[in-house]
Protein backbone atom coordinates (compact mmCIF):
# COMPACT_ATOMS: atom_id res chain seq x y z
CA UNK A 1 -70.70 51.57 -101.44
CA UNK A 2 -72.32 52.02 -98.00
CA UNK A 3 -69.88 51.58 -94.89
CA UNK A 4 -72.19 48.61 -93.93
CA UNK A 5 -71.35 47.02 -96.99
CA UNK A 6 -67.42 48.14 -96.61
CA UNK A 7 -67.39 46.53 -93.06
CA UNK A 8 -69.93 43.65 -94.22
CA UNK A 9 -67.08 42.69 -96.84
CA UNK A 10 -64.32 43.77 -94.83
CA UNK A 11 -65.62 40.51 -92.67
CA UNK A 12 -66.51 38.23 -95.20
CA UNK A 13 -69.98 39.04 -94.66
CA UNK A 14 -70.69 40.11 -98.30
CA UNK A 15 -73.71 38.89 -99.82
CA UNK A 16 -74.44 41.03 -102.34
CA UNK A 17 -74.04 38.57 -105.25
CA UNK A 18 -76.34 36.55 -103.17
CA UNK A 19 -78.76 39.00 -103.31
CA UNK A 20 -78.30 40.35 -106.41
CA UNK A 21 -79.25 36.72 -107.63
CA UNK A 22 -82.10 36.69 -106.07
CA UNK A 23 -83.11 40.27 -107.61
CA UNK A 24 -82.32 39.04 -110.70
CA UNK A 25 -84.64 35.80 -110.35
CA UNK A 26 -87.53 37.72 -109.26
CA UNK A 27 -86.76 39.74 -112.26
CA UNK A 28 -86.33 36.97 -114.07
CA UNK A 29 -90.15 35.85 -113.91
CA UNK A 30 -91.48 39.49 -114.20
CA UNK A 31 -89.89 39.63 -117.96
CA UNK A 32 -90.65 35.88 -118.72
CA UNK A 33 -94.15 36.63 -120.45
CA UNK A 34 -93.04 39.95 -122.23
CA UNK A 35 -94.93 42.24 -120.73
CA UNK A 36 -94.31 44.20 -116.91
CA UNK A 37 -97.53 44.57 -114.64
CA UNK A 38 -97.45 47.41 -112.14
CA UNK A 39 -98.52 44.78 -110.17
CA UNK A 40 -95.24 43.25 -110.98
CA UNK A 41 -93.16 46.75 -110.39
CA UNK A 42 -94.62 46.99 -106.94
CA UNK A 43 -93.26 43.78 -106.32
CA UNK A 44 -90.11 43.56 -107.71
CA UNK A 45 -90.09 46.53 -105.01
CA UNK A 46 -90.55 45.37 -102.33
CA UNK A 47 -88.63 42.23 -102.75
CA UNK A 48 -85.51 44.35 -102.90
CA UNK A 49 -86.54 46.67 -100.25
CA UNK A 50 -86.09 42.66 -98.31
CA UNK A 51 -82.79 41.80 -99.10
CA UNK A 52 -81.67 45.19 -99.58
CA UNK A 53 -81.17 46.37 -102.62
CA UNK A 54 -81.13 49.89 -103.53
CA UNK A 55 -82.57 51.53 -106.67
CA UNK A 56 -79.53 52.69 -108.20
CA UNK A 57 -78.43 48.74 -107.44
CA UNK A 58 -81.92 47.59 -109.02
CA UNK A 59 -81.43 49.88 -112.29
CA UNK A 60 -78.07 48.70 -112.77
CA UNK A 61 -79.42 45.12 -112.29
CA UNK A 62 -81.79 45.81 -114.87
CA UNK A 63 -79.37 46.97 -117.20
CA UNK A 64 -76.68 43.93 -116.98
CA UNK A 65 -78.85 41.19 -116.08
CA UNK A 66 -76.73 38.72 -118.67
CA UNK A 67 -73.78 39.88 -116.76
CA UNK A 68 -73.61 38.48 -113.53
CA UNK A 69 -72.81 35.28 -112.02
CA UNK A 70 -75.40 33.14 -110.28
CA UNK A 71 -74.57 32.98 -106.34
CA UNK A 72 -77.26 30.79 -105.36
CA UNK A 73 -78.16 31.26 -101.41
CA UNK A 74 -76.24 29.45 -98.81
CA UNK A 75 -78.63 28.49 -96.26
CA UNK A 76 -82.32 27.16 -96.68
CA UNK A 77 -84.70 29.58 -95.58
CA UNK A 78 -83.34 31.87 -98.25
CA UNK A 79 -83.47 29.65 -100.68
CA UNK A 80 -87.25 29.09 -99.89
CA UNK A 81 -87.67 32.77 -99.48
CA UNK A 82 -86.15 33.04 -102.88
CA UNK A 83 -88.60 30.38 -104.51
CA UNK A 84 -91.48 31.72 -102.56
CA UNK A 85 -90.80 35.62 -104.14
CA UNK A 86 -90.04 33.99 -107.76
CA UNK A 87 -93.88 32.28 -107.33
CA UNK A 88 -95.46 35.44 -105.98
CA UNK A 89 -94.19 37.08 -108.77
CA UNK A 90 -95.35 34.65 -111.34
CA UNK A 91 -98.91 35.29 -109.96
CA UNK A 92 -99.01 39.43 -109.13
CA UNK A 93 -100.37 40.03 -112.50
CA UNK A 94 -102.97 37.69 -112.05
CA UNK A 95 -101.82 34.74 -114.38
CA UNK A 96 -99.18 32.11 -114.81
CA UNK A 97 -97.72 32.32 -118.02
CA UNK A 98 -96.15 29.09 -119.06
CA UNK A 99 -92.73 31.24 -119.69
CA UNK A 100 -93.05 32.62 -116.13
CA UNK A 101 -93.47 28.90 -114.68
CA UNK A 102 -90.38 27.15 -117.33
CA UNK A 103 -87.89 30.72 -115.76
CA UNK A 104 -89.42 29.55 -112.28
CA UNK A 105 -88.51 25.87 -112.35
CA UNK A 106 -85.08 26.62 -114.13
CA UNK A 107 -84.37 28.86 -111.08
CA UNK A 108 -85.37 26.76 -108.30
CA UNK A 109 -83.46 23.78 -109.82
CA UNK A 110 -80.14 26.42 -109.73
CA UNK A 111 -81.29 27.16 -106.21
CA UNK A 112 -80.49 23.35 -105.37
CA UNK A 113 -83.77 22.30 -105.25
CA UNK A 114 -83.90 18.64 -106.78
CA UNK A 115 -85.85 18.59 -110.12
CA UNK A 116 -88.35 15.70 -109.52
CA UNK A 117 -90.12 17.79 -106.55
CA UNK A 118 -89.71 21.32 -108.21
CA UNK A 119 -93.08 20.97 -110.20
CA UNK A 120 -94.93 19.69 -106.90
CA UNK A 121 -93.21 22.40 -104.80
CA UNK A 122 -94.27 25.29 -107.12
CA UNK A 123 -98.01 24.09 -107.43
CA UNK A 124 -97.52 23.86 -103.52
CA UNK A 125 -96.29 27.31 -103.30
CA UNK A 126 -98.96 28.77 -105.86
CA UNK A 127 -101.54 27.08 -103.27
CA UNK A 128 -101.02 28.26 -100.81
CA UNK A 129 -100.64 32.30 -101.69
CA UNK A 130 -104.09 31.83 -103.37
CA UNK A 131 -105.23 30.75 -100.41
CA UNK A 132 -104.23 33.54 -98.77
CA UNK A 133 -101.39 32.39 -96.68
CA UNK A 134 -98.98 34.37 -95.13
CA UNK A 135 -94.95 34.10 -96.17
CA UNK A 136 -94.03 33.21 -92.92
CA UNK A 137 -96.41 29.96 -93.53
CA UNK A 138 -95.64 29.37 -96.57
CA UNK A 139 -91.73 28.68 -96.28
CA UNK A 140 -92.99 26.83 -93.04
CA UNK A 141 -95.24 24.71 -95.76
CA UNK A 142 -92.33 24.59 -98.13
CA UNK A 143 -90.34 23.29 -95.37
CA UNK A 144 -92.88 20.42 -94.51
CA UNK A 145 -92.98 19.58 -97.86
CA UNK A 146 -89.02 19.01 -98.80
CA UNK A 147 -89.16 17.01 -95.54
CA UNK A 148 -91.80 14.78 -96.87
């Protein structure tokens, strides 16, 4: 364990499980359909190159992934940063897979997001990346749209 993440947890600052969960969603979607795109890989990457996650943290992940508890993420841009990454993922191969999209709206629902507007918010988020949007939009649209 990194000092950081000594003096992080020394201070109650510890969010690993937090985003460990949020590996493991993104994760989650990339083994839905059976099959790993590099697309998918390069991805997965990235995403824990964001919350921090290193690769001997990411191959343990990937060998436990039953094992761990859900920590869902406390405040609400996470939790739409979370969603957001979970959707990108579904579409880096190129396709939605029905699997991908069932894992997807299981895991926003856990994130706290109510069930009747999951399906809406997805389709929102899917949207707008084809479109071309940029993250920091899209959470901004995801925002707009929980509002109403």
């Amino acid at each position: 364990m990194s000092i950081e993440m000594k003096i992080d947890k020394w201070f109650g600052n510890d969010h690993s499980a937090e985003r460990k969960t949020a590996v493991r969603n993104v994760i989650g979607v990339m083994l839905a359909d059976g099959k790993i795109d590099p697309r998918e890989r390069t991805f997965l990457k990235a995403v824990c190159k964001r919350v921090g996650i290193t690769e001997q943290e990411l191959a343990d992940l990937m060998g436990n992934l039953g094992s761990s508890e859900f920590v869902a993420a406390k405040d609400d841009r996470e939790r739409m940063l979370q969603l957001c990454d979970m959707v990108f993922m579904m579409l880096a191969d190129g396709k939605i897979d029905k699997s991908e999209l069932v894992f997807c709206m299981a895991a926003a629902c856990r994130l706290g997001f109510h069930p009747k507007v999951v399906e809406g918010l997805i389709a929102k988020i899917v949207k707008d990346i084809n479109q071309g949007h940029l993250r920091k939009n899209v959470t901004k649209d995801v925002a707009d749209f929980l509002r109403g």
